[in-house]
C-alpha atoms as a PDB file:
ATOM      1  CA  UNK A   1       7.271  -0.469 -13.559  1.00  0.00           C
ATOM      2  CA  UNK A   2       5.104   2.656 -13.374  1.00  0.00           C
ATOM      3  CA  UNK A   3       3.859   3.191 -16.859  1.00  0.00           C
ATOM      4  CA  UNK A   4       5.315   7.214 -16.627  1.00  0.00           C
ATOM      5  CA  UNK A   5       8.216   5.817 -15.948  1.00  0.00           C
ATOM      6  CA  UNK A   6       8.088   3.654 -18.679  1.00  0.00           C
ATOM      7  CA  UNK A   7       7.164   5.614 -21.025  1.00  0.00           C
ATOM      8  CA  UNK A   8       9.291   8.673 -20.395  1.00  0.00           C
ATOM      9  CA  UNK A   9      12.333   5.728 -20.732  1.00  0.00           C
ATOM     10  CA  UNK A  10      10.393   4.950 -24.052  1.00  0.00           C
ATOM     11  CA  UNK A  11      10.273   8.378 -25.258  1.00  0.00           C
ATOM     12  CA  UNK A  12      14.296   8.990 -24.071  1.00  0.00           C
ATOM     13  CA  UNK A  13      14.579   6.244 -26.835  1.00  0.00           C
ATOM     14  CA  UNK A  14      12.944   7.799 -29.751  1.00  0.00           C
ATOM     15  CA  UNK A  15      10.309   5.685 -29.452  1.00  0.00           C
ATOM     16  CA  UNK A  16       7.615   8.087 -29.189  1.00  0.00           C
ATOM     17  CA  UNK A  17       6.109   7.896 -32.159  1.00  0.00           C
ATOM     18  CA  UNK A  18       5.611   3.872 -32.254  1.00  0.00           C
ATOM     19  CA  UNK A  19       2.444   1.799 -31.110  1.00  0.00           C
ATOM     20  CA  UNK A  20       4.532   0.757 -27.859  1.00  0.00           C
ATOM     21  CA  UNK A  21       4.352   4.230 -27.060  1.00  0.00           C
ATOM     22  CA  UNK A  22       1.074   5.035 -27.821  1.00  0.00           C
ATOM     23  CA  UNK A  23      -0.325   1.850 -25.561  1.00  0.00           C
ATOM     24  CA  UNK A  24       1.802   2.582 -22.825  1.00  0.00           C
ATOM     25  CA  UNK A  25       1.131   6.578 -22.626  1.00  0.00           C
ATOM     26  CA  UNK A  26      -2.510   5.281 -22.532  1.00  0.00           C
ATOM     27  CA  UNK A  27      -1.660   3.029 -19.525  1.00  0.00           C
ATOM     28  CA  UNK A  28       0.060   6.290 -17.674  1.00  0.00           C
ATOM     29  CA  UNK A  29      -2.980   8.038 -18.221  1.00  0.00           C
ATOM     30  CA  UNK A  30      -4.736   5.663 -16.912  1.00  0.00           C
ATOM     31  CA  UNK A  31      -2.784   4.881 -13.955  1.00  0.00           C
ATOM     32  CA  UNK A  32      -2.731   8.525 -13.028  1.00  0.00           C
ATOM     33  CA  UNK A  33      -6.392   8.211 -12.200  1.00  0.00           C
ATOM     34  CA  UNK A  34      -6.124   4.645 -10.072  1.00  0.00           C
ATOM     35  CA  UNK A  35      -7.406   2.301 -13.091  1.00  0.00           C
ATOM     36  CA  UNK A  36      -5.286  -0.712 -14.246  1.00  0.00           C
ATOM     37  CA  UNK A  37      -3.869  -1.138 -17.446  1.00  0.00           C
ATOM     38  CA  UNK A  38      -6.668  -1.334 -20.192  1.00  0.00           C
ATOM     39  CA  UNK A  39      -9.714  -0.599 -18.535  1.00  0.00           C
ATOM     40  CA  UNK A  40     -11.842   1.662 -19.561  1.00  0.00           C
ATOM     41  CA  UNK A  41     -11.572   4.846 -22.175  1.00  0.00           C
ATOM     42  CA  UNK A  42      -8.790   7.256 -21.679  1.00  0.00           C
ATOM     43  CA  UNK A  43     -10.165  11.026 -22.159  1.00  0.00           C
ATOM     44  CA  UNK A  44      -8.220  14.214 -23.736  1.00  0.00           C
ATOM     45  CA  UNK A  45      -7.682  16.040 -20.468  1.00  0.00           C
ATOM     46  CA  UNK A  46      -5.990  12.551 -18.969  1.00  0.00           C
ATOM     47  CA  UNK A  47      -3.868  12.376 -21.694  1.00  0.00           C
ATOM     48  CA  UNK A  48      -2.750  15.917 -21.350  1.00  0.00           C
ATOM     49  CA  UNK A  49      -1.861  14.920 -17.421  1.00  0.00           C
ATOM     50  CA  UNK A  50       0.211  11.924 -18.671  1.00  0.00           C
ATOM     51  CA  UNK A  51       1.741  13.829 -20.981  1.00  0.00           C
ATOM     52  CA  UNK A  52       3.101  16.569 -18.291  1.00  0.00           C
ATOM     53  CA  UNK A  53       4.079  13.382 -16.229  1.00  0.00           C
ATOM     54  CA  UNK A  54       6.107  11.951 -18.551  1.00  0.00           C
ATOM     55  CA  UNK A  55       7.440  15.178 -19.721  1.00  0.00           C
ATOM     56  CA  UNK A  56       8.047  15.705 -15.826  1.00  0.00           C
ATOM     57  CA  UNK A  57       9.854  12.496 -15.658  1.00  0.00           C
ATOM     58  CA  UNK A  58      12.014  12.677 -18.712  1.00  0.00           C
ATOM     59  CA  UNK A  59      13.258  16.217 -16.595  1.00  0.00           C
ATOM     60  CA  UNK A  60      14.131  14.042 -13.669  1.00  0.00           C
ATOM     61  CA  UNK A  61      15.939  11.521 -15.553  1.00  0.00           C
ATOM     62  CA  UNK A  62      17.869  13.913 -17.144  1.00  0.00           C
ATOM     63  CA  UNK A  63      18.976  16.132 -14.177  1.00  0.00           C
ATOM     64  CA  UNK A  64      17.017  19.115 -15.500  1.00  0.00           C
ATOM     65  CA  UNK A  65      14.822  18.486 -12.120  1.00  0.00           C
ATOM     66  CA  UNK A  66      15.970  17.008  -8.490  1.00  0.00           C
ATOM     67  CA  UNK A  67      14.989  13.865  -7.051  1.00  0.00           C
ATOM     68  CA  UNK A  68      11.452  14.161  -5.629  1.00  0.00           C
ATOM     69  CA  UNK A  69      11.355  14.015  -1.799  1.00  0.00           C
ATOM     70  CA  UNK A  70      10.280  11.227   0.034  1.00  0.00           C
ATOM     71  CA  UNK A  71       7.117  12.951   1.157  1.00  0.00           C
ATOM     72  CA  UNK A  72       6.116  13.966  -2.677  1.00  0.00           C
ATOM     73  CA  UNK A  73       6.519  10.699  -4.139  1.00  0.00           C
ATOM     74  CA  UNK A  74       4.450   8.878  -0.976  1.00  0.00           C
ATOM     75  CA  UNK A  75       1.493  11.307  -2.374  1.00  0.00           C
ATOM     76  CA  UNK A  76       1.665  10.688  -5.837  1.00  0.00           C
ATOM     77  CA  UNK A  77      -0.946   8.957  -7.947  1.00  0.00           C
ATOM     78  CA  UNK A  78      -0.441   6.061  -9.700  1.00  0.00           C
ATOM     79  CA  UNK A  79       2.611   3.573  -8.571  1.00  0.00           C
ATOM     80  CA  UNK A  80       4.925   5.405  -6.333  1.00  0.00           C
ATOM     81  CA  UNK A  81       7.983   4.024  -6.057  1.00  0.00           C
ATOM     82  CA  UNK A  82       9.666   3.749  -2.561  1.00  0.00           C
ATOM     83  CA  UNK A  83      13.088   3.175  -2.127  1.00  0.00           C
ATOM     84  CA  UNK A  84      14.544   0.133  -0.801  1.00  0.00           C
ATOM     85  CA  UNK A  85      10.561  -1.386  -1.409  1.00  0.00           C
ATOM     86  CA  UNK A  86      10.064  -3.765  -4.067  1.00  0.00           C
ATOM     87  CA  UNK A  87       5.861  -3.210  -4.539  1.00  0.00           C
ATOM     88  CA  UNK A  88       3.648  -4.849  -6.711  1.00  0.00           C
ATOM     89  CA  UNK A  89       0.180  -3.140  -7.308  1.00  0.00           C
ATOM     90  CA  UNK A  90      -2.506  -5.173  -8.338  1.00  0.00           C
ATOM     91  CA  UNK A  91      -4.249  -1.660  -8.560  1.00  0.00           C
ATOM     92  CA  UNK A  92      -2.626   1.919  -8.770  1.00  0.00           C
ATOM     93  CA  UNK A  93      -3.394   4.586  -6.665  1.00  0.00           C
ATOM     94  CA  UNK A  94      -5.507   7.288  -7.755  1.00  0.00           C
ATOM     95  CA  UNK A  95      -6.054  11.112  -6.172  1.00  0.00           C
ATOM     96  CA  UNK A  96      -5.195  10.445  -2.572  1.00  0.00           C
ATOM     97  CA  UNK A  97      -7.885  13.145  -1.977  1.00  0.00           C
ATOM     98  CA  UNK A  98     -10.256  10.449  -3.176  1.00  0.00           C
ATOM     99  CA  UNK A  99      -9.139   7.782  -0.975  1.00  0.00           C
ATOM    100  CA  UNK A 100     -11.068   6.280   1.479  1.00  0.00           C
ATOM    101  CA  UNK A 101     -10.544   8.371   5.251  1.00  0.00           C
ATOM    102  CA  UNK A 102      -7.693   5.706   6.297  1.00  0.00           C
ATOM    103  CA  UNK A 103      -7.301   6.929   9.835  1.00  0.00           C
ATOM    104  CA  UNK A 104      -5.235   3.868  11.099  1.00  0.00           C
ATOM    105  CA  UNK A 105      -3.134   1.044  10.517  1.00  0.00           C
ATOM    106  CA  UNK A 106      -3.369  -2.466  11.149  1.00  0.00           C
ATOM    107  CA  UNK A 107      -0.953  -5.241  11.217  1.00  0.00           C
ATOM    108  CA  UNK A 108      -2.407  -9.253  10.752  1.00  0.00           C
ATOM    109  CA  UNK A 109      -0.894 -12.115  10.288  1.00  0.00           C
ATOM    110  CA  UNK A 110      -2.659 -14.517   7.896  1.00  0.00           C
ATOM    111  CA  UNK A 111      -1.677 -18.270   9.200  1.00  0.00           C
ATOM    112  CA  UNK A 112      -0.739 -18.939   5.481  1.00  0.00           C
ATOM    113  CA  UNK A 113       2.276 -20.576   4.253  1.00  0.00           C
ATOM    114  CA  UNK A 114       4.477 -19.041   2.670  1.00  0.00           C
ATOM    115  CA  UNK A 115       4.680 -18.379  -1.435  1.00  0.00           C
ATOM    116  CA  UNK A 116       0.653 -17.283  -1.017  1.00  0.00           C
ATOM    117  CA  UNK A 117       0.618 -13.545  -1.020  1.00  0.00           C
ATOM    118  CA  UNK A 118       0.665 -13.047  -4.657  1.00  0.00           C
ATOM    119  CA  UNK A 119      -2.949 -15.218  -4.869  1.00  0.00           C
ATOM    120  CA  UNK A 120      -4.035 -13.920  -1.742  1.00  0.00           C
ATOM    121  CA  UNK A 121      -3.353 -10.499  -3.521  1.00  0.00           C
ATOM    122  CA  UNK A 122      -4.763 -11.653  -7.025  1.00  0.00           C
ATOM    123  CA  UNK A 123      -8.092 -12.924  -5.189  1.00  0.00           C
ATOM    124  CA  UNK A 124      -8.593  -9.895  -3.566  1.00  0.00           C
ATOM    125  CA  UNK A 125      -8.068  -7.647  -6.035  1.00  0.00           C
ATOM    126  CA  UNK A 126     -10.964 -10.218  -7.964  1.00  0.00           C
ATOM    127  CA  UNK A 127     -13.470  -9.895  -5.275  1.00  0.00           C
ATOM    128  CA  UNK A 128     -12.262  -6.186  -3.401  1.00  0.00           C
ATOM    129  CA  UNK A 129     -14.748  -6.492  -0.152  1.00  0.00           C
ATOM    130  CA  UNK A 130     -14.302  -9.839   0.087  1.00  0.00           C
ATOM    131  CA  UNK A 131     -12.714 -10.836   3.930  1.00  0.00           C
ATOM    132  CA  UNK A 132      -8.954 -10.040   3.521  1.00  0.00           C
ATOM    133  CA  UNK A 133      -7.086  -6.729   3.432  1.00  0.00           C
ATOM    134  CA  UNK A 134      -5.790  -3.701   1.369  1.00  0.00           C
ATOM    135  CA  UNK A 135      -1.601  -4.929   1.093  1.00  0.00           C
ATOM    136  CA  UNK A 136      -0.301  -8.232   1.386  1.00  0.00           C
ATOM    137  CA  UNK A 137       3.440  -9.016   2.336  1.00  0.00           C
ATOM    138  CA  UNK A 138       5.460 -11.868   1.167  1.00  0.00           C
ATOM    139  CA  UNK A 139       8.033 -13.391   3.533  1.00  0.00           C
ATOM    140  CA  UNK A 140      10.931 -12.353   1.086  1.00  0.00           C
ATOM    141  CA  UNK A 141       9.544  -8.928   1.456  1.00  0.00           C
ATOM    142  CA  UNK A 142       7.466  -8.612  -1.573  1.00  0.00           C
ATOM    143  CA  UNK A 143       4.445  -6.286  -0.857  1.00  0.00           C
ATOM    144  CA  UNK A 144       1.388  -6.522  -2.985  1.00  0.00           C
ATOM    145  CA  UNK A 145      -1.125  -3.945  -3.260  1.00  0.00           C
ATOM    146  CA  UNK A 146      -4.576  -5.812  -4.016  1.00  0.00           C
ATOM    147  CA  UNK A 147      -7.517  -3.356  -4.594  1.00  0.00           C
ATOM    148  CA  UNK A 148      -7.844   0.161  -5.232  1.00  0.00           C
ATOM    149  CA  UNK A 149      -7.732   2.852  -2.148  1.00  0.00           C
ATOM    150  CA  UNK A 150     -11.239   3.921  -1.710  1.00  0.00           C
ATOM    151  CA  UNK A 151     -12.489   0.163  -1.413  1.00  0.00           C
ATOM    152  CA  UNK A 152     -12.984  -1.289   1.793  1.00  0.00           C
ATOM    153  CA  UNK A 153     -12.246  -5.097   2.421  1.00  0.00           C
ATOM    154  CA  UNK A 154     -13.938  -6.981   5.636  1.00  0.00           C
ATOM    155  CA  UNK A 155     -11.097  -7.329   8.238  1.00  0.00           C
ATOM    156  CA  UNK A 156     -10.837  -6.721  11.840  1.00  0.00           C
ATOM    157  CA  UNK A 157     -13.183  -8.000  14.100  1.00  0.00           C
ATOM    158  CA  UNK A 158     -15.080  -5.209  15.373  1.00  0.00           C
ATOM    159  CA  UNK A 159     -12.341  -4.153  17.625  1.00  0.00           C
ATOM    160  CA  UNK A 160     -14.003  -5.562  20.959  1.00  0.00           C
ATOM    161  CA  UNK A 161     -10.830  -5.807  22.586  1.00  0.00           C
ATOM    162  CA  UNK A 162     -11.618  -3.542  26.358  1.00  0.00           C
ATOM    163  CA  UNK A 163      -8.783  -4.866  28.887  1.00  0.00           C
ATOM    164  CA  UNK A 164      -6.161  -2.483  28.014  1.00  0.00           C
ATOM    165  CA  UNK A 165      -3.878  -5.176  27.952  1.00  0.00           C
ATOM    166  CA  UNK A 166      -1.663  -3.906  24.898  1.00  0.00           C
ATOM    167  CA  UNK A 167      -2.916  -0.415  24.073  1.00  0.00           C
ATOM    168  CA  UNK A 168      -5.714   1.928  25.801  1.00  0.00           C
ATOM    169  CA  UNK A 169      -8.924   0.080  24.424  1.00  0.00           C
ATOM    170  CA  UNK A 170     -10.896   3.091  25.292  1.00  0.00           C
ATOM    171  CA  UNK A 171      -9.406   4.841  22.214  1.00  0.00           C
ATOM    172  CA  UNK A 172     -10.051   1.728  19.801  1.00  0.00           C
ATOM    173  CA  UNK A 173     -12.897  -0.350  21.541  1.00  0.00           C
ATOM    174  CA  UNK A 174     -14.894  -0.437  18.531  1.00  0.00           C
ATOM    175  CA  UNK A 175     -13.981   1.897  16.855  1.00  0.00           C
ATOM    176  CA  UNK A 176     -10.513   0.519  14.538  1.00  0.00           C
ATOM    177  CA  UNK A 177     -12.812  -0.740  11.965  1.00  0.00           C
ATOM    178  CA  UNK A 178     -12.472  -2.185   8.759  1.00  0.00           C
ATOM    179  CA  UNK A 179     -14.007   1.035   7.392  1.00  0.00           C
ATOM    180  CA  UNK A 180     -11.508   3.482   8.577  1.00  0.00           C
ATOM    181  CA  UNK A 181      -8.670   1.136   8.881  1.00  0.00           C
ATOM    182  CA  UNK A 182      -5.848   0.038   6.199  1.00  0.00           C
ATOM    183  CA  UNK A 183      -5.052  -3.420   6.760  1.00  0.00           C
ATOM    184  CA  UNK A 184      -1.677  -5.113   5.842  1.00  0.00           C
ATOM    185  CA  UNK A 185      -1.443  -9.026   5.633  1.00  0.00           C
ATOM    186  CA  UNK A 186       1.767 -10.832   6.671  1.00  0.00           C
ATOM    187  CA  UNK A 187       1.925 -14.293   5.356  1.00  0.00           C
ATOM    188  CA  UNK A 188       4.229 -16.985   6.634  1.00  0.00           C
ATOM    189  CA  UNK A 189       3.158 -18.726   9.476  1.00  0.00           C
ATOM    190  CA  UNK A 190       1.722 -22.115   8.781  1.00  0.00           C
ATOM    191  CA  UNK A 191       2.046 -24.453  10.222  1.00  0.00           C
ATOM    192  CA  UNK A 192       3.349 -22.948  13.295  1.00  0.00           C
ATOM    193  CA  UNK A 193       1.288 -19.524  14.152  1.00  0.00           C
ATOM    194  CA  UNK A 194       3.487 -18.660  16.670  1.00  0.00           C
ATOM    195  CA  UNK A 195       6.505 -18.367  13.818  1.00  0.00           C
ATOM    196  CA  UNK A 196       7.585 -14.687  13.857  1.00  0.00           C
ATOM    197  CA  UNK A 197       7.643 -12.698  10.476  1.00  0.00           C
ATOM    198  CA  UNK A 198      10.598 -12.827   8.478  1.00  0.00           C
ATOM    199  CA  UNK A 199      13.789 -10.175   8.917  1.00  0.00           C
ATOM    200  CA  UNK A 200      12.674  -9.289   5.080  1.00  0.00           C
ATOM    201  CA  UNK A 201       9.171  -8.441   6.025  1.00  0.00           C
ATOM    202  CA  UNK A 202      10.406  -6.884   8.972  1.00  0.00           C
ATOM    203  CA  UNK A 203      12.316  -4.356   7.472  1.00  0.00           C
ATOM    204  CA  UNK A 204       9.481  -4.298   4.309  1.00  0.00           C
ATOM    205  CA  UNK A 205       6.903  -3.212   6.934  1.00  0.00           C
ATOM    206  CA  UNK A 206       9.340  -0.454   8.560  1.00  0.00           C
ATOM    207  CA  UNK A 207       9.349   1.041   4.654  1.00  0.00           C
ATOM    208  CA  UNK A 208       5.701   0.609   3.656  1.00  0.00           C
ATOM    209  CA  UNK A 209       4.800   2.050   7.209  1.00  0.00           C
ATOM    210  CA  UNK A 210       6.149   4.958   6.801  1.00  0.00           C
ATOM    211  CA  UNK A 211       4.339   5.053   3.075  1.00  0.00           C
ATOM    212  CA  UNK A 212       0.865   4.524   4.414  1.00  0.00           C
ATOM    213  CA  UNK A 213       1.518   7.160   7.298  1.00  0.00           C
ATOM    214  CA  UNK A 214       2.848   9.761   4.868  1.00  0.00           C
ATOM    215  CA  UNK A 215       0.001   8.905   2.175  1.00  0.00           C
ATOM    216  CA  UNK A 216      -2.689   9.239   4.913  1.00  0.00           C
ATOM    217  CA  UNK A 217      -1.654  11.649   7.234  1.00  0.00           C
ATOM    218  CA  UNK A 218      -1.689   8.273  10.135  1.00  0.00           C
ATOM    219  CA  UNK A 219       0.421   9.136  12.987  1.00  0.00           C
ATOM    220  CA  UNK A 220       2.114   6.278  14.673  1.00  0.00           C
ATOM    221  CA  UNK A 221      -0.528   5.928  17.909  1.00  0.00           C
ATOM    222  CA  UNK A 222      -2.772   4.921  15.698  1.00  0.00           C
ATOM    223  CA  UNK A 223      -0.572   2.027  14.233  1.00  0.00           C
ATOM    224  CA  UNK A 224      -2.633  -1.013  15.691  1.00  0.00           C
ATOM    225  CA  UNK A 225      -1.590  -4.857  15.945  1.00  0.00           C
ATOM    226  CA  UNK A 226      -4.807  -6.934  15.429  1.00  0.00           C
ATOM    227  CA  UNK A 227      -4.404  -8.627  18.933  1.00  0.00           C
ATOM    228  CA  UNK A 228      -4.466  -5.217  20.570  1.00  0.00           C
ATOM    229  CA  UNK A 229      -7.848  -4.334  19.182  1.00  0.00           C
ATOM    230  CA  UNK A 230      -9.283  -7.759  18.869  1.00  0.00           C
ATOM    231  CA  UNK A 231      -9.139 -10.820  21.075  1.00  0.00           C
ATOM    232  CA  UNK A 232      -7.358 -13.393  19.005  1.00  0.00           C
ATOM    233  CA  UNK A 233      -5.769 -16.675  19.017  1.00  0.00           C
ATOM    234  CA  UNK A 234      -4.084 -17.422  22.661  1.00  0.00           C
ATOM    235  CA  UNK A 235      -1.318 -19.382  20.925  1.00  0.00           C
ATOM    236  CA  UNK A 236       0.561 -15.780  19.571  1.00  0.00           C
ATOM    237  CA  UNK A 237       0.317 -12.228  19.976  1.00  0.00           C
ATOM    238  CA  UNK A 238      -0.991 -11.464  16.079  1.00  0.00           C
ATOM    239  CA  UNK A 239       1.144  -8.308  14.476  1.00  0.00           C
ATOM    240  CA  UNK A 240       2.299  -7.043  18.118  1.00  0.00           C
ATOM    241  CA  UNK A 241       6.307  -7.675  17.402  1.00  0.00           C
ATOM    242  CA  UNK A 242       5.333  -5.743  13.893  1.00  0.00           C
ATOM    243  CA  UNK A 243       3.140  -2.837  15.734  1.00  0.00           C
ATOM    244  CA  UNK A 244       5.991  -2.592  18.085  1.00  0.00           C
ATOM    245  CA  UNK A 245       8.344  -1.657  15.789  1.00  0.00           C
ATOM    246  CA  UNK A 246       6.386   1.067  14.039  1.00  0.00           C
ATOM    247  CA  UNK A 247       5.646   2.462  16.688  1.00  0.00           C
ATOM    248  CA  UNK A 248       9.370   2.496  17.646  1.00  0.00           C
ATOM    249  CA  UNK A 249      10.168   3.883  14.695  1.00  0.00           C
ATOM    250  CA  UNK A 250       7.999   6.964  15.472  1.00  0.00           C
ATOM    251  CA  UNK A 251       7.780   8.001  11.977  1.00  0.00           C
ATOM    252  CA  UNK A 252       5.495  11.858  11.761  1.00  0.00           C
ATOM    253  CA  UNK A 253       4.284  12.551   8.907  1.00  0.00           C
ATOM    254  CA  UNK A 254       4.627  15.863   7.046  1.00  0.00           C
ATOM    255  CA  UNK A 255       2.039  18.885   7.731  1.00  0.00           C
ATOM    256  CA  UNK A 256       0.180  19.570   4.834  1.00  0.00           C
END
């Protein structure tokens, strides 16, 4: 749960004035600013923010402020919640102005059995730049957020894909790189690569899509499979049924 959220729902309960509190105001303050729960000191002035959060959220709850849009809450720091998308982060989001310059998205698929993506996640999250990627999806539609957004883990390949067998490669021929690329890991298919994602990832991916777009300003031609930019295994077509259907889905993002 976000720790606003939290603690606005432990405020609403005249709890404000316990140790509960205190801890988890700390946490929102923290979260706020991209840092996990505990680590390092929380200033004056980040209080002061949580405190307007959570005096923000206690507004919403209480119908003294509407629902924020889709568009505001895909912005927020912290851990936005989206709709209909059950998200784990290993590491909140910070100031999206101080995220790394995401200019794409990139679907994988990991050749990993299922039940994995929550130690896939917790590994990455231990070792950031390590090979592996930004978001990790469980076949039940779990998605895990692994490292914080202006940290850069190895993936792709270099993008030396130049047939033009998927996408114009004279657009991405190295140049969809791990450094300005968000990568999102599908686990699932082991033994058999060639096993398509799950409906439940399928319709996971068509929420947290639209999330990255709207976070990142990524329009959806520059939604990528990994076998459109790279040449992969022979056996499958890596992320093309999932860069398909974003791409379908045609989702703009808003204007600043």
């Amino acid at each position: 749960m976000p720790r606003v959220e939290f603690a606005a729902r432990l405020s609403e309960a005249g709890q404000a004035a316990t140790d509960d509190y205190k801890r988890v105001r700390e946490n929102a303050a923290r979260e706020l600013t991209g840092r996990p729960d505990g680590v390092g000191a929380v200033s004056a002035d980040e209080l002061h923010k949580a405190d307007d959060a959570i005096a923000r959220q206690i507004r919403i709850d209480k119908g003294e402020l509407p629902q924020p849009s889709f568009a505001e809450v895909a912005k927020w720091p912290g851990r936005p919640k989206i709709e209909g998308l059950n998200i784990v982060y290993f590491n909140p989001l910070g100031d999206v102005a101080h995220a790394n310059a995401w200019k794409n998205i990139i679907a994988h698929q990991s050749e990993g059995p299922p039940g994995t993506a929550r130690r896939e996640a917790s590994d990455q999250f231990a070792n950031p730049t390590k090979r592996g990627v930004t978001l990790w999806v469980e076949t039940d539609g779990t998605v895990y957020w692994s490292v914080a957004e202006n940290l850069v883990p190895t993936h792709t390949d270099g993008a030396d894909r130049n047939d033009n067998r998927y996408v114009d490669n004279s657009k991405t021929y190295h140049s969809v790189i791990k450094g300005n690329t968000i990568g999102v890991e599908f686990i699932g298919n082991y033994p058999d690569v060639a096993k398509p994602v799950t409906d439940e990832q399928k319709r996971a991916w068509l929420l947290l899509v639209r999330f990255l777009q709207e976070r990142y300003g990524i329009p959806p031609d520059r939604i990528y499979a990994h076998n459109w930019i790279d040449f992969k295994d022979q056996r499958y077509c890596e992320g093309c049924e999932l860069g398909t259907l974003a791409r379908k889905l045609a989702y703009c993002p808003s204007k600043p």
